[in-house]
Protein backbone atom coordinates (compact mmCIF):
# COMPACT_ATOMS: atom_id res chain seq x y z
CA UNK A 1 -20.80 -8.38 12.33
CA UNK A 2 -23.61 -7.32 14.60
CA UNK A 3 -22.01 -9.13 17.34
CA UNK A 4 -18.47 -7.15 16.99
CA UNK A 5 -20.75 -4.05 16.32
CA UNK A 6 -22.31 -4.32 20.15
CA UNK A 7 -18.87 -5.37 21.36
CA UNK A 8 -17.47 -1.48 20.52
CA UNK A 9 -20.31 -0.10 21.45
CA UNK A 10 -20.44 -1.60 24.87
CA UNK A 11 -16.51 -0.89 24.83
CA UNK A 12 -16.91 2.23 23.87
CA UNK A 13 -19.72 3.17 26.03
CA UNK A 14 -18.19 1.85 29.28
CA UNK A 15 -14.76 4.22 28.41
CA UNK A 16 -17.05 7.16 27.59
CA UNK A 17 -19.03 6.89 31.14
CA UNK A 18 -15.43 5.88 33.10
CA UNK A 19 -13.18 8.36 31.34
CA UNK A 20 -15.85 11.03 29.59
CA UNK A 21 -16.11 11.07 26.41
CA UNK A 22 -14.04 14.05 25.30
CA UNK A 23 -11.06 11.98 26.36
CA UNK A 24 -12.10 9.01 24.51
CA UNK A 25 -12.75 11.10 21.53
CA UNK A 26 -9.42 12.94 21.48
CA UNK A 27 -7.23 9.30 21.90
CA UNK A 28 -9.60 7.19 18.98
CA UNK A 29 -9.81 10.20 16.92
CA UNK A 30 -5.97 10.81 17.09
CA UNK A 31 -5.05 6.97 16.62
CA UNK A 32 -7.84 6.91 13.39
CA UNK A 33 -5.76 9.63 11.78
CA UNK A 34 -2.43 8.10 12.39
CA UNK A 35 -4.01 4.67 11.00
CA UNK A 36 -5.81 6.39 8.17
CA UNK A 37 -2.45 8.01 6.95
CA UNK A 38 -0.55 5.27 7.23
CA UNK A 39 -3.26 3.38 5.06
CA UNK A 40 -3.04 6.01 2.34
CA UNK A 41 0.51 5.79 2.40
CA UNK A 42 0.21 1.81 2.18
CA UNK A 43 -2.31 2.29 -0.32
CA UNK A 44 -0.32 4.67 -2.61
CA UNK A 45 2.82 2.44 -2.95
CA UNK A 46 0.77 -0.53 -4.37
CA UNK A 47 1.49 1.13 -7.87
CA UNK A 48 3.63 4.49 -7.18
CA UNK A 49 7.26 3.60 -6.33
CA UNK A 50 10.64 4.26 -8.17
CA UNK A 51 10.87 1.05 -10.37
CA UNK A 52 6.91 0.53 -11.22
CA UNK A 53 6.65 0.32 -15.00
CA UNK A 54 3.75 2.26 -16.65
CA UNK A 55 3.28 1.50 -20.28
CA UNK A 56 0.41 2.53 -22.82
CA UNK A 57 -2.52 0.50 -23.20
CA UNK A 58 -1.15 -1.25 -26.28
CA UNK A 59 1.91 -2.41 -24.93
CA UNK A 60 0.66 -2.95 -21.78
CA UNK A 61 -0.09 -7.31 -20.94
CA UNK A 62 -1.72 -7.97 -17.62
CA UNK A 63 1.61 -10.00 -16.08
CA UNK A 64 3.78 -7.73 -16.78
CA UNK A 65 1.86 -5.19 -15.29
CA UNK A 66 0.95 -7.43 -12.47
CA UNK A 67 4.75 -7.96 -11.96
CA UNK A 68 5.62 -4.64 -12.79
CA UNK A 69 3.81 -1.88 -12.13
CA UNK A 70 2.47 -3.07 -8.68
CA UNK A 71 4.40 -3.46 -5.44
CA UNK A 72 5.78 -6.16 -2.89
CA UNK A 73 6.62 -4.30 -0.03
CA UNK A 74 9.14 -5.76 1.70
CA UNK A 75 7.65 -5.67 5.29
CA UNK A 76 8.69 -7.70 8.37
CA UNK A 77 6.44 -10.52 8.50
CA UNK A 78 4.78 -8.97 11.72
CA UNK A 79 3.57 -5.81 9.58
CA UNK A 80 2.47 -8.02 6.88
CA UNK A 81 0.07 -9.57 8.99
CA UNK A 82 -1.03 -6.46 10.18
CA UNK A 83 -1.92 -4.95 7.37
CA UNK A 84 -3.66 -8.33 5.84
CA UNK A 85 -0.30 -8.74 3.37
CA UNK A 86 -1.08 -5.75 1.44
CA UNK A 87 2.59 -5.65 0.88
CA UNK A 88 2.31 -8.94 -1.51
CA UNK A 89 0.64 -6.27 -3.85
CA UNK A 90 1.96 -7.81 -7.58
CA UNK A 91 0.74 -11.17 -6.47
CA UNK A 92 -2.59 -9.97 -5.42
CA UNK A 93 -2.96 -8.64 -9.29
CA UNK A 94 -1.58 -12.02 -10.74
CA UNK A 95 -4.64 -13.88 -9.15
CA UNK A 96 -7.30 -11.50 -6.83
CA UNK A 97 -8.90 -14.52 -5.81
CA UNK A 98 -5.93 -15.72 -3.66
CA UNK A 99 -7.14 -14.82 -0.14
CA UNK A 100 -4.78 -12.80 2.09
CA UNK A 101 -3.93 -15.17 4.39
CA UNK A 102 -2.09 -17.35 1.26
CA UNK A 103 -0.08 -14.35 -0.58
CA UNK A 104 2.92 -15.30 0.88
CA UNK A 105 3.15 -18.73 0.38
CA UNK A 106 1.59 -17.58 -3.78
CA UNK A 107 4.74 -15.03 -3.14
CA UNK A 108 7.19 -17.67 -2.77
CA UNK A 109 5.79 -19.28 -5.44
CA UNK A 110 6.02 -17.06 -8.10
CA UNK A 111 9.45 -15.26 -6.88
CA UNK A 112 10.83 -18.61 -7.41
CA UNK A 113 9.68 -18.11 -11.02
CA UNK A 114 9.61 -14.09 -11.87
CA UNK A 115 12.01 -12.57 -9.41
CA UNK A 116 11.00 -9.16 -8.23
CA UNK A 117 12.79 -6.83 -6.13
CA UNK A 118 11.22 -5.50 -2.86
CA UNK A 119 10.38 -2.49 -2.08
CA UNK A 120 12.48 -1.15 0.55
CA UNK A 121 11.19 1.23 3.43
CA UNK A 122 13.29 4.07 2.21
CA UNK A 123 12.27 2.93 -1.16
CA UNK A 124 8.32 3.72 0.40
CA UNK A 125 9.17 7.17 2.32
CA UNK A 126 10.61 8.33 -0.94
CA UNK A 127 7.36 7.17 -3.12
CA UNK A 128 4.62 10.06 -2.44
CA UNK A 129 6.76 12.33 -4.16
CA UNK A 130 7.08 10.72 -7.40
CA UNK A 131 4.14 12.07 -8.63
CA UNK A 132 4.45 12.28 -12.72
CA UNK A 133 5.19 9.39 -15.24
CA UNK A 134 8.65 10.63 -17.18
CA UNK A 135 8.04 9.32 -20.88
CA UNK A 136 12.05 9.66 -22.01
CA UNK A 137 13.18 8.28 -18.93
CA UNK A 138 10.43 5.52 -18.27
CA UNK A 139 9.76 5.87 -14.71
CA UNK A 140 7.87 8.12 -12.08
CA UNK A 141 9.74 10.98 -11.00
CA UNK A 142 9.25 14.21 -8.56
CA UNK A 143 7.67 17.38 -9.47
CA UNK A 144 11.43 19.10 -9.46
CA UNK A 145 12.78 16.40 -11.08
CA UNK A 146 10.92 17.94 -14.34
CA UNK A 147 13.38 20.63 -16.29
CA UNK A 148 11.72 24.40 -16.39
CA UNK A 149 11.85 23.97 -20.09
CA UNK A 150 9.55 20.90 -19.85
CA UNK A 151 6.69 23.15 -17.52
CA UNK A 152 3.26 24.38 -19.61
């Protein structure tokens, strides 16, 4: 850690003094906020997305809701390994001690055994909006999906 710590300093550091370091500012700054909203996005579809399953706390059983109510993203491997296989979401909460690296293969596993649909990447621009659980129709809809009637 201290070792990749003095790496982007020196990096860093040698951009700063050949470029100045408004310039280096402006591209890392602009290329953190990309990466930080596509994180949040990533982050968000783990358990928001149109077929998760949300169910009281009496009814709810932790495979099911491992299998259920938490996503695989249906990424191409590439982007998987970018993002560490945070797309392999449901297996992650079937086991947390499966590392990364091994979701896949765990994937395969289980798919062979409790298939799940992926998540599609229209499926994932359409998530942030569904934004409230809909009790009579037992999924996550959008704000204006909700009838005037049904408003406080």
């Amino acid at each position: 850690m201290h070792l990749t710590n003095a790496a982007l300093l020196t990096l860093f550091g040698s951009l700063a003094v050949l470029l100045g370091w408004q310039r280096v500012l402006v591209v890392h700054v602009s290329v953190m906020i990309i990466a930080s909203i596509v994180g949040v996005w990533l982050f968000s579809l783990q358990h928001r997305f149109e077929a998760a399953r949300w169910t009281r706390r009496k009814e709810w059983d932790s495979s099911d809701a491992s299998m259920e109510a938490a996503s695989w993203f249906g990424l191409p491997r590439v982007l998987h390994w970018l993002t560490g296989n945070i797309g392999f979401h449901h297996v992650h909460h079937l086991n947390p001690r499966v590392p990364s690296y091994r979701l896949r293969v765990a994937h395969d596993a289980v798919q062979a055994l409790w298939p799940v649909e992926p998540l599609s990447l229209m499926g994932g621009l359409r998530a942030p909006w569904l934004t409230l659980w809909d009790e009579t129709r037992g999924r996550l809809v959008r704000f204006r999906d909700v009838a005037p009637e049904q408003n406080w």
